[in-house]
C-alpha atoms as a PDB file:
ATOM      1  CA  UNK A   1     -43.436  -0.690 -13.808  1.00  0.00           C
ATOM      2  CA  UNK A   2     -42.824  -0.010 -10.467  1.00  0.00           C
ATOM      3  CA  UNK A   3     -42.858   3.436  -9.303  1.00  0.00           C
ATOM      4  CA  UNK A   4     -39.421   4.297  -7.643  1.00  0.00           C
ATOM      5  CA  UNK A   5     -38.667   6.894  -4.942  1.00  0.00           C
ATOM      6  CA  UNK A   6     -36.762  10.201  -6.126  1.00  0.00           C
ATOM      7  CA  UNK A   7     -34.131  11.298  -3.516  1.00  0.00           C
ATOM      8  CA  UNK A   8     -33.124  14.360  -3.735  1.00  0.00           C
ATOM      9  CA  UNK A   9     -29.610  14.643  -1.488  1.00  0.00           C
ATOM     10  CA  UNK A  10     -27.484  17.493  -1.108  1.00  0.00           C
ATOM     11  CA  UNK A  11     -24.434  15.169  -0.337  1.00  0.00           C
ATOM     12  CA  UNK A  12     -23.781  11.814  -1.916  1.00  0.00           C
ATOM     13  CA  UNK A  13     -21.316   9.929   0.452  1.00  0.00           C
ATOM     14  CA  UNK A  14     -19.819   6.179  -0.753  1.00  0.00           C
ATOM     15  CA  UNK A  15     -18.300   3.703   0.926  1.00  0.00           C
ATOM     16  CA  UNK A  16     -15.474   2.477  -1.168  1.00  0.00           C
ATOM     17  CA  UNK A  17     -14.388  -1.303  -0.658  1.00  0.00           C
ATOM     18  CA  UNK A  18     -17.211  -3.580  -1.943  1.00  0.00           C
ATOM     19  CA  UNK A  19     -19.386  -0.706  -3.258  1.00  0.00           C
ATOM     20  CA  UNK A  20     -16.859   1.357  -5.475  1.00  0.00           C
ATOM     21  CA  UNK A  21     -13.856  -1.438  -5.195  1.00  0.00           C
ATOM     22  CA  UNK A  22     -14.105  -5.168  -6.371  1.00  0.00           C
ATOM     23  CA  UNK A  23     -12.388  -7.245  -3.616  1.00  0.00           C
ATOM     24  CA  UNK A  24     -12.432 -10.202  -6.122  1.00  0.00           C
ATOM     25  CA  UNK A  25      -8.251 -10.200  -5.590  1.00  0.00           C
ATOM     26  CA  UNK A  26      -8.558  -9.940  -2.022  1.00  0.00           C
ATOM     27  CA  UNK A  27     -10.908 -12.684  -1.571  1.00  0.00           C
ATOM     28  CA  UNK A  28      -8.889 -14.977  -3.210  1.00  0.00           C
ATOM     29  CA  UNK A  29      -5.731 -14.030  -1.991  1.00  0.00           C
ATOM     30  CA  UNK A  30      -7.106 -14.362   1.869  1.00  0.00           C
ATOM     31  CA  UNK A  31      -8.263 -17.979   0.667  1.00  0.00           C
ATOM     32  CA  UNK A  32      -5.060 -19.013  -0.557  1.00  0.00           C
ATOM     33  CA  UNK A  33      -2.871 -17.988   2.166  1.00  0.00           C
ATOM     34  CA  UNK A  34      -5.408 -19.742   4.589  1.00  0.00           C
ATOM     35  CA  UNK A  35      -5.828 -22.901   1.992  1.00  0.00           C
ATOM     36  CA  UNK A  36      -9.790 -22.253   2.480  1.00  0.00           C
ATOM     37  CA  UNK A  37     -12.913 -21.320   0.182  1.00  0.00           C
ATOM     38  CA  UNK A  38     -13.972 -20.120   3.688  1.00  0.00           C
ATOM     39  CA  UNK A  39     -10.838 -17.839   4.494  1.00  0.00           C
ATOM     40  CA  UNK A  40     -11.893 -14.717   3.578  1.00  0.00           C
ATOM     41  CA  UNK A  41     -15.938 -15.046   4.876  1.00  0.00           C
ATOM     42  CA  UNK A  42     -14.332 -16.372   8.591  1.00  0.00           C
ATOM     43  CA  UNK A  43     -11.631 -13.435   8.227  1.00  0.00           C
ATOM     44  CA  UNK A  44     -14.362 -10.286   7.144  1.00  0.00           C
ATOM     45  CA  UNK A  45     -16.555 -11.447   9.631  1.00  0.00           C
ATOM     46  CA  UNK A  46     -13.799 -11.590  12.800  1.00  0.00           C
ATOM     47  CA  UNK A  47     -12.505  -8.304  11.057  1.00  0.00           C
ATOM     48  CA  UNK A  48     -16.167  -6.975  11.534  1.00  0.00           C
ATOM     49  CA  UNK A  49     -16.199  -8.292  15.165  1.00  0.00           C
ATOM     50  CA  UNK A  50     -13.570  -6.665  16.423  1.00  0.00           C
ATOM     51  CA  UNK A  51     -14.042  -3.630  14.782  1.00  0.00           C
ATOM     52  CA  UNK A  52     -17.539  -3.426  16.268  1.00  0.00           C
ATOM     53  CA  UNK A  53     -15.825  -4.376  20.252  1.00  0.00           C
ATOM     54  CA  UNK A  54     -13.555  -1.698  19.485  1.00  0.00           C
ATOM     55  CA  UNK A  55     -17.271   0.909  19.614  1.00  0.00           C
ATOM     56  CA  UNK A  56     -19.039  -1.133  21.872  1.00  0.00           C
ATOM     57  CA  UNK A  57     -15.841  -1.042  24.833  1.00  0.00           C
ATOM     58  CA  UNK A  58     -14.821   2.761  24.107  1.00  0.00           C
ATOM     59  CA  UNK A  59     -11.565   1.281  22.700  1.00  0.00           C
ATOM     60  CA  UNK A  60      -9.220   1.926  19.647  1.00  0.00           C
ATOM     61  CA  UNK A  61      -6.926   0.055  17.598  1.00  0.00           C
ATOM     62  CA  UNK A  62      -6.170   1.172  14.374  1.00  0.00           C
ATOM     63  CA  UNK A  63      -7.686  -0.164  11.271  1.00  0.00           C
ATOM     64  CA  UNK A  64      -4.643  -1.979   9.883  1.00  0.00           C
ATOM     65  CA  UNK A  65      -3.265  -3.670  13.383  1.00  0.00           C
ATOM     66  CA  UNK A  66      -7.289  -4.752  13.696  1.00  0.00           C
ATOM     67  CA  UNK A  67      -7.061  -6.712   9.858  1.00  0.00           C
ATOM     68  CA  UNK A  68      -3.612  -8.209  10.430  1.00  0.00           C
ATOM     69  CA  UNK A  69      -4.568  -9.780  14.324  1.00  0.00           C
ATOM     70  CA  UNK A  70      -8.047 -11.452  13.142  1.00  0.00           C
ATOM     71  CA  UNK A  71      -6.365 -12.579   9.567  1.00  0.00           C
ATOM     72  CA  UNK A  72      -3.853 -14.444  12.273  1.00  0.00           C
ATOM     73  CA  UNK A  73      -6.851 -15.730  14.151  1.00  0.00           C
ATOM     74  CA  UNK A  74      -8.721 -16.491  11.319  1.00  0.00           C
ATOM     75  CA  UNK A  75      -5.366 -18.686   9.905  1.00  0.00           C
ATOM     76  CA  UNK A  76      -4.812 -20.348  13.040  1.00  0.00           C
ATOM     77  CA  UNK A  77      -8.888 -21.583  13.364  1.00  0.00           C
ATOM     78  CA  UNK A  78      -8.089 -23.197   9.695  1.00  0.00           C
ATOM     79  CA  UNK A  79      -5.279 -24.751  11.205  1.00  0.00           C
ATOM     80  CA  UNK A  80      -2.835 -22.820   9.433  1.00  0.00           C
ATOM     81  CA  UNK A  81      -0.179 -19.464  10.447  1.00  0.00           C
ATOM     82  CA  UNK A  82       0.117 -16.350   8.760  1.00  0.00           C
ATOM     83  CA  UNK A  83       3.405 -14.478   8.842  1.00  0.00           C
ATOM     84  CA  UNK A  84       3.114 -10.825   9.295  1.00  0.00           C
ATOM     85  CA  UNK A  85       4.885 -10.769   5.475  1.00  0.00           C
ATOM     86  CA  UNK A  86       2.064 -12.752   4.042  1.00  0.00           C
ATOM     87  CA  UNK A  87      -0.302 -10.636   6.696  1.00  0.00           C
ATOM     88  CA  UNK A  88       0.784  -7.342   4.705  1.00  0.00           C
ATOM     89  CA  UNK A  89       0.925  -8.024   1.321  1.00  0.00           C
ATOM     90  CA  UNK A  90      -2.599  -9.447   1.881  1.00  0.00           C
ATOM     91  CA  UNK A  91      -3.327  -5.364   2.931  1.00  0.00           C
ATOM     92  CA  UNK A  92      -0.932  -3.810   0.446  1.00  0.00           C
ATOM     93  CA  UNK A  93      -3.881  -5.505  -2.045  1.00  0.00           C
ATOM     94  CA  UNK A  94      -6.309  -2.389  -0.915  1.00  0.00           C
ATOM     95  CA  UNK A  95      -4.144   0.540  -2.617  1.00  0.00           C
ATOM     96  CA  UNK A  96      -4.710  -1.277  -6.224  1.00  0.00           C
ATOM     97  CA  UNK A  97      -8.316  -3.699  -6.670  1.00  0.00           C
ATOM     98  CA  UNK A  98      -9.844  -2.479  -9.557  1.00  0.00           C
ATOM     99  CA  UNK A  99     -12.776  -0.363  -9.505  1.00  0.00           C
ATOM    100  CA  UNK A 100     -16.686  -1.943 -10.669  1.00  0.00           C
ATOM    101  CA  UNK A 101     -16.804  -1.496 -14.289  1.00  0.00           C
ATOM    102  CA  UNK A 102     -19.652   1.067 -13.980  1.00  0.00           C
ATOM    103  CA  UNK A 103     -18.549   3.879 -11.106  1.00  0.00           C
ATOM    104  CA  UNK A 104     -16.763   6.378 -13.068  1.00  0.00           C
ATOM    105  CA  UNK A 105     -19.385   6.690 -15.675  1.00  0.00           C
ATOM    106  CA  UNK A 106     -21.911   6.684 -12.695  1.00  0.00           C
ATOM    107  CA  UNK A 107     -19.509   9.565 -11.107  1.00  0.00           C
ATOM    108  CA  UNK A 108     -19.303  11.391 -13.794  1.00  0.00           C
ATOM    109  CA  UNK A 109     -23.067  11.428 -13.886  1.00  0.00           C
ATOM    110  CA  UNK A 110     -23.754  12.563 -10.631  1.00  0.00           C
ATOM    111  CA  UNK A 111     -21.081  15.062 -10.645  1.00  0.00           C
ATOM    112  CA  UNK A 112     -22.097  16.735 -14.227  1.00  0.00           C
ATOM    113  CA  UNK A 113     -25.386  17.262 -12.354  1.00  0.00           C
ATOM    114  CA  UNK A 114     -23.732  19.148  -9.738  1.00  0.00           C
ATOM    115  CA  UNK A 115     -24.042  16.897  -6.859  1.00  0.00           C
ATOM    116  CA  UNK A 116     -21.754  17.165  -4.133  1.00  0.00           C
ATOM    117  CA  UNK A 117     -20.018  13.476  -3.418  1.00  0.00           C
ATOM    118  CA  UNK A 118     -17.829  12.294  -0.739  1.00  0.00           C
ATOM    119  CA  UNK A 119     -16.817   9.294   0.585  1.00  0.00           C
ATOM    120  CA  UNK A 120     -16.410   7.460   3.727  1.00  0.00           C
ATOM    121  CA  UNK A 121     -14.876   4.485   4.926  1.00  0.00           C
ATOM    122  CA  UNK A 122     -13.432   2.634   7.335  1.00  0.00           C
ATOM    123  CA  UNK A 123     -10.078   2.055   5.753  1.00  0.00           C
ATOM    124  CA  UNK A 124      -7.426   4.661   6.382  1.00  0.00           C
ATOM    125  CA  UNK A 125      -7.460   7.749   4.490  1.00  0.00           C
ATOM    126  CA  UNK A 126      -4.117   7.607   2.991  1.00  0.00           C
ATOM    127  CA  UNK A 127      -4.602   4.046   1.367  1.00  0.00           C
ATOM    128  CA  UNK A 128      -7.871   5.258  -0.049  1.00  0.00           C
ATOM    129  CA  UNK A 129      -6.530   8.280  -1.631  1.00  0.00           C
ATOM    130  CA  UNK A 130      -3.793   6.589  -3.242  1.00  0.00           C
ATOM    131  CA  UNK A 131      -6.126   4.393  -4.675  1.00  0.00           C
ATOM    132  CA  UNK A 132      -8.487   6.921  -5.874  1.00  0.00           C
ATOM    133  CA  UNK A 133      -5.646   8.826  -7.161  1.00  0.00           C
ATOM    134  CA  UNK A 134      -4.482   5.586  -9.084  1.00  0.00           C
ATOM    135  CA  UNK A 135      -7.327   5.383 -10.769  1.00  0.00           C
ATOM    136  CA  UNK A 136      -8.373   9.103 -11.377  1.00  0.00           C
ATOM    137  CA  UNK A 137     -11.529   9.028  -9.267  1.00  0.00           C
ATOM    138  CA  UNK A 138     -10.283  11.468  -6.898  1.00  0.00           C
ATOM    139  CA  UNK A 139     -11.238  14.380  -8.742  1.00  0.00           C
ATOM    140  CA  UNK A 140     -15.211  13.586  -7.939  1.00  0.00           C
ATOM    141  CA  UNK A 141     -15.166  13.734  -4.324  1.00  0.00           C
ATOM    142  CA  UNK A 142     -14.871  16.845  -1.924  1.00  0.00           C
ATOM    143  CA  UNK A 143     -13.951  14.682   0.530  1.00  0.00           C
ATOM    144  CA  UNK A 144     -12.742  11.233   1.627  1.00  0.00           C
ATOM    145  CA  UNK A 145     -13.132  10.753   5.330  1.00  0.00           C
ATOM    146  CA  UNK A 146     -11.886   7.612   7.319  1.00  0.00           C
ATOM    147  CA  UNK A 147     -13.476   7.275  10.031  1.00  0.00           C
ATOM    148  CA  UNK A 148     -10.082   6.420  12.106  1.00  0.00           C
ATOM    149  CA  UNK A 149      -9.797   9.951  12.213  1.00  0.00           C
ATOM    150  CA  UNK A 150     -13.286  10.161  14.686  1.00  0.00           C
ATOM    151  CA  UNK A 151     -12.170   7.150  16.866  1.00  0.00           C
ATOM    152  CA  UNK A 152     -15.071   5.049  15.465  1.00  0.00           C
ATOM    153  CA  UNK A 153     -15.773   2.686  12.862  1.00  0.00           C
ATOM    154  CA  UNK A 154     -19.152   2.315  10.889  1.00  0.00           C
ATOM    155  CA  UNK A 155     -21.807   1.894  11.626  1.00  0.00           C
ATOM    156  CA  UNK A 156     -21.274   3.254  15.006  1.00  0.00           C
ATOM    157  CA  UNK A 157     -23.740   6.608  14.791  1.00  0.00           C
ATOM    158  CA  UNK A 158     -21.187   8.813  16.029  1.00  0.00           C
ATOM    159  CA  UNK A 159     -19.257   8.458  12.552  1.00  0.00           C
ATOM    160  CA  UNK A 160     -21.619   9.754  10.325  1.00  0.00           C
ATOM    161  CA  UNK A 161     -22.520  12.356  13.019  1.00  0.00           C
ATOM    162  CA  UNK A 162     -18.689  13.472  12.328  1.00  0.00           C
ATOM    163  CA  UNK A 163     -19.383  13.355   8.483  1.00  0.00           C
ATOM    164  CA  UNK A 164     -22.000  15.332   8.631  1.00  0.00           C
ATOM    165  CA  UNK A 165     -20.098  17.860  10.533  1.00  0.00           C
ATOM    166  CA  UNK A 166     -16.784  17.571   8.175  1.00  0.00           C
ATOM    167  CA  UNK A 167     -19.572  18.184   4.941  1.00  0.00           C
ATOM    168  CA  UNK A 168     -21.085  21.022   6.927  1.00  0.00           C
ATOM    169  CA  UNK A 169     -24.417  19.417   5.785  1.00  0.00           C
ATOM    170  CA  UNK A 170     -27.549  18.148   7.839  1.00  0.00           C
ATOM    171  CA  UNK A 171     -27.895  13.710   8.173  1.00  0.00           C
ATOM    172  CA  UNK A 172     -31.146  14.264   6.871  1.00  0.00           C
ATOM    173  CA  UNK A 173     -29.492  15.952   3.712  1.00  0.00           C
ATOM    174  CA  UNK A 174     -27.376  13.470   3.070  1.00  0.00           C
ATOM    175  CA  UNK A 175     -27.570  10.083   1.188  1.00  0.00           C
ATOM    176  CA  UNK A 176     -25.297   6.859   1.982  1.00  0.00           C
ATOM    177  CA  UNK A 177     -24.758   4.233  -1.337  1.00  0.00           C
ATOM    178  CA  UNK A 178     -23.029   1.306   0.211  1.00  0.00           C
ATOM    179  CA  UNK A 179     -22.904  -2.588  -0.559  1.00  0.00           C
ATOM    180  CA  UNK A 180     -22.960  -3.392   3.118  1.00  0.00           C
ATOM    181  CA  UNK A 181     -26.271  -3.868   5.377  1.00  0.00           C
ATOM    182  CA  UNK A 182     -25.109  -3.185   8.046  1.00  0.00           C
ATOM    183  CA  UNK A 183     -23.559   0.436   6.817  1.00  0.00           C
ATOM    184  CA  UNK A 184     -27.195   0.786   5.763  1.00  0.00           C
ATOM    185  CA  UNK A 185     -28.630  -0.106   9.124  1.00  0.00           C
ATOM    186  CA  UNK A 186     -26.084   2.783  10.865  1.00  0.00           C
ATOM    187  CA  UNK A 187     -26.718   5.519   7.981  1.00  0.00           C
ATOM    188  CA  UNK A 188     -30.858   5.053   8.450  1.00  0.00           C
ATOM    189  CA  UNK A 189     -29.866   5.098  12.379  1.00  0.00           C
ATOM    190  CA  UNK A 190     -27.986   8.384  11.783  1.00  0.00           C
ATOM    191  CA  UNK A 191     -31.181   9.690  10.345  1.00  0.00           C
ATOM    192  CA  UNK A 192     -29.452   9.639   6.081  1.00  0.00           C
ATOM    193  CA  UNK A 193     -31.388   8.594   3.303  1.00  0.00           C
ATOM    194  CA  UNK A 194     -29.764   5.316   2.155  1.00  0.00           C
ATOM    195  CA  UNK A 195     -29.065   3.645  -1.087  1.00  0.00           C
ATOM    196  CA  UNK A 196     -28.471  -0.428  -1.358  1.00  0.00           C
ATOM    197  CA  UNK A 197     -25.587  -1.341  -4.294  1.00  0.00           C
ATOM    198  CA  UNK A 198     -26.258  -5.129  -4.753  1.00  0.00           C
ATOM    199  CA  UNK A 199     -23.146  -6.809  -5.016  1.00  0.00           C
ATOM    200  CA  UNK A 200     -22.444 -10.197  -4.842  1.00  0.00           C
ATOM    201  CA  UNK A 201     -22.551 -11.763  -1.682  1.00  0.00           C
ATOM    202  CA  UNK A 202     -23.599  -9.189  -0.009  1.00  0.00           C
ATOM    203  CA  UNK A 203     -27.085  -8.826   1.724  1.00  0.00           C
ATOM    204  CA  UNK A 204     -29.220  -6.888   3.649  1.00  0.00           C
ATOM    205  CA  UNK A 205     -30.248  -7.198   7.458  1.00  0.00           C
ATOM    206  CA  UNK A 206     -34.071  -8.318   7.446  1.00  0.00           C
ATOM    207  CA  UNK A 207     -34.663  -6.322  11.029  1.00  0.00           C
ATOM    208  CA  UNK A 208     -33.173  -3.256   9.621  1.00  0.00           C
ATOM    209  CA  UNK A 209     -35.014  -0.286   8.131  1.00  0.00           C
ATOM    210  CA  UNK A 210     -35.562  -0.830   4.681  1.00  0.00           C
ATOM    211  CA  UNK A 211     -33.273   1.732   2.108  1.00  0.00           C
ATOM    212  CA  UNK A 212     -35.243   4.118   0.487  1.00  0.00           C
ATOM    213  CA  UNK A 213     -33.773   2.528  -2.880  1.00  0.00           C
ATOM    214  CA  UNK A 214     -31.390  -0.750  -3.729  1.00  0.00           C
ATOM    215  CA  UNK A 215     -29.840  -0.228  -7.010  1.00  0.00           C
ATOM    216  CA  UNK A 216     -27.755  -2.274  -9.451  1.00  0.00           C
ATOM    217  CA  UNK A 217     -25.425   0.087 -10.208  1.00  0.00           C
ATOM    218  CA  UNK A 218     -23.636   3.318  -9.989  1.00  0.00           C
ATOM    219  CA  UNK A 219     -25.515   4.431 -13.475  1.00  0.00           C
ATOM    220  CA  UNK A 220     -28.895   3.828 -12.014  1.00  0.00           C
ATOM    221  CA  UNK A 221     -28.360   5.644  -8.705  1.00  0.00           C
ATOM    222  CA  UNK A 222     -27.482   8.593 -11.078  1.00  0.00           C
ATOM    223  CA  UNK A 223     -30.546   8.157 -13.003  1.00  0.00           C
ATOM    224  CA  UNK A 224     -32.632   7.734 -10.099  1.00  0.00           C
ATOM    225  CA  UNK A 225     -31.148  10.653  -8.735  1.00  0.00           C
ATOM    226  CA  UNK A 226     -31.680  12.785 -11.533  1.00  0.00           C
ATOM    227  CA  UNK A 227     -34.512  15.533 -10.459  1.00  0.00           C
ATOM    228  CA  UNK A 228     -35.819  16.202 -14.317  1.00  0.00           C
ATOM    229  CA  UNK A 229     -36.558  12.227 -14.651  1.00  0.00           C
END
C-alpha cells in the first residue's frame, strides 16, 4: 500500500460549492434554461473568465452581477435569452443544494480532533451562511470568508494572503481541501499545503504543483489528517 503524506495543519480552510456542496441542481437547471447539455460547462467557464479579468485589470464587480451577465452571454451563444427572473432563480439555487453525503461526518471528525476549520469562497458571505446555517454545518467553522470582502476572487494570491491574516495563522500553516484545480494551483502559489477532493468532473491542472494529497472524501481527509494514525 502506498505510503501517504501526513499533514499536519493548524487551519483547515474549504471551499464550499463543488467540494462541500453538490451543484447537481444547478447544473441542470443552467442546462434547461439554456436548452443545452453544454449550458452549464460554457456558463462556469465564462463565469471563471470574467472573474479572473476582474484580478488581472484591478477591477471589481460583485460576485452575483458577474454570474447573472455571463449566464446572459452564455444563453445568447446557445441561441437562446435569459430573463433576469430566470437569471435569479438560477442563483437563489446556491442558498439550498444539498451537501455531499459524507462532509458532516468528515466535519465532525476533524473538529472532535480539535482542528481549527474555516472556509473560503468566492460566493458572498451571506448566501453561504444561510446555507450552512440550513443545514447545521455552521457550527464547525470559525470562520467563513468570501473573498468579495478583499476585492479579489480565487485563486488570485492576494485572497488567501487576506485569509491568512483574518485566521491570524501563517500560509504555510494552513491547508486548502477544494474540488477545483485551479483553487489548488493559487493555495500551493500562496505557499498552503493543499488537499484535492475528487469530484466528478472536476480535474486537476497538469502544469500545476502537485497537492500534497487528493482524497475521495471528507472522511479520508480526516483520517489522513489524524496525527496518532
Amino acid at each position: 500500500m502506498e505510503e501517504r503524506q501526513m499533514l499536519k495543519p493548524q487551519v483547515i480552510v474549504f471551499d464550499v460549492y463543488q467540494t462541500m456542496l453538490d451543484m447537481t441542481e444547478m447544473v441542470r437547471k443552467i442546462n434547461m434554461i439554456t436548452d443545452s447539455k453544454r449550458g452549464y460547462i460554457i456558463w462556469f467557464e465564462l463565469f471563471s473568465q470574467y472573474c479572473f479579468a476582474d484580478n488581472s485589470l484591478n477591477s471589481f464587480h460583485d460576485f452575483i452581477s458577474i454570474a447573472k451577465a455571463t449566464l446572459q452571454m452564455t444563453a445568447h451563444k446557445l441561441g437562446k435569452s435569459v430573463s433576469d427572473r430566470d437569471a435569479d432563480e438560477v442563483l437563489t439555487l446556491l442558498k439550498r443544494l444539498p451537501i455531499h453525503e459524507e462532509v458532516q461526518e468528515g466535519l465532525s471528525q476533524l473538529s472532535d480532533k480539535g482542528y481549527r476549520i474555516a472556509a473560503l469562497t468566492n460566493v458572498p458571505e451571506n448566501i453561504v451562511c444561510e446555507r450552512m446555517e440550513r443545514t447545521g454545518l455552521i457550527s464547525y467553522f470559525e470562520k467563513v470568508l468570501s473573498s468579495e470582502k478583499a476585492k479579489k476572487y480565487k485563486p488570485e494570491k492576494e485572497v488567501y494572503e487576506w485569509a491568512s491574516q483574518n485566521l491570524n495563522t501563517d500560509l504555510k500553516d494552513m491547508l486548502m481541501v477544494t474540488a477545483h484545480g485551479w483553487d489548488i494551483e493559487g493555495a500551493a502559489n500562496a505557499g498552503m499545503k493543499t488537499v484535492f477532493l475528487k469530484r466528478d468532473r472536476q480535474l486537476l491542472f497538469p502544469l500545476s504543483p502537485a497537492p500534497d494529497l487528493i482524497c475521495e472524501s471528507f472522511i479520508e481527509v480526516a483520517s489522513l489528517l489524524d496525527p496518532t494514525i
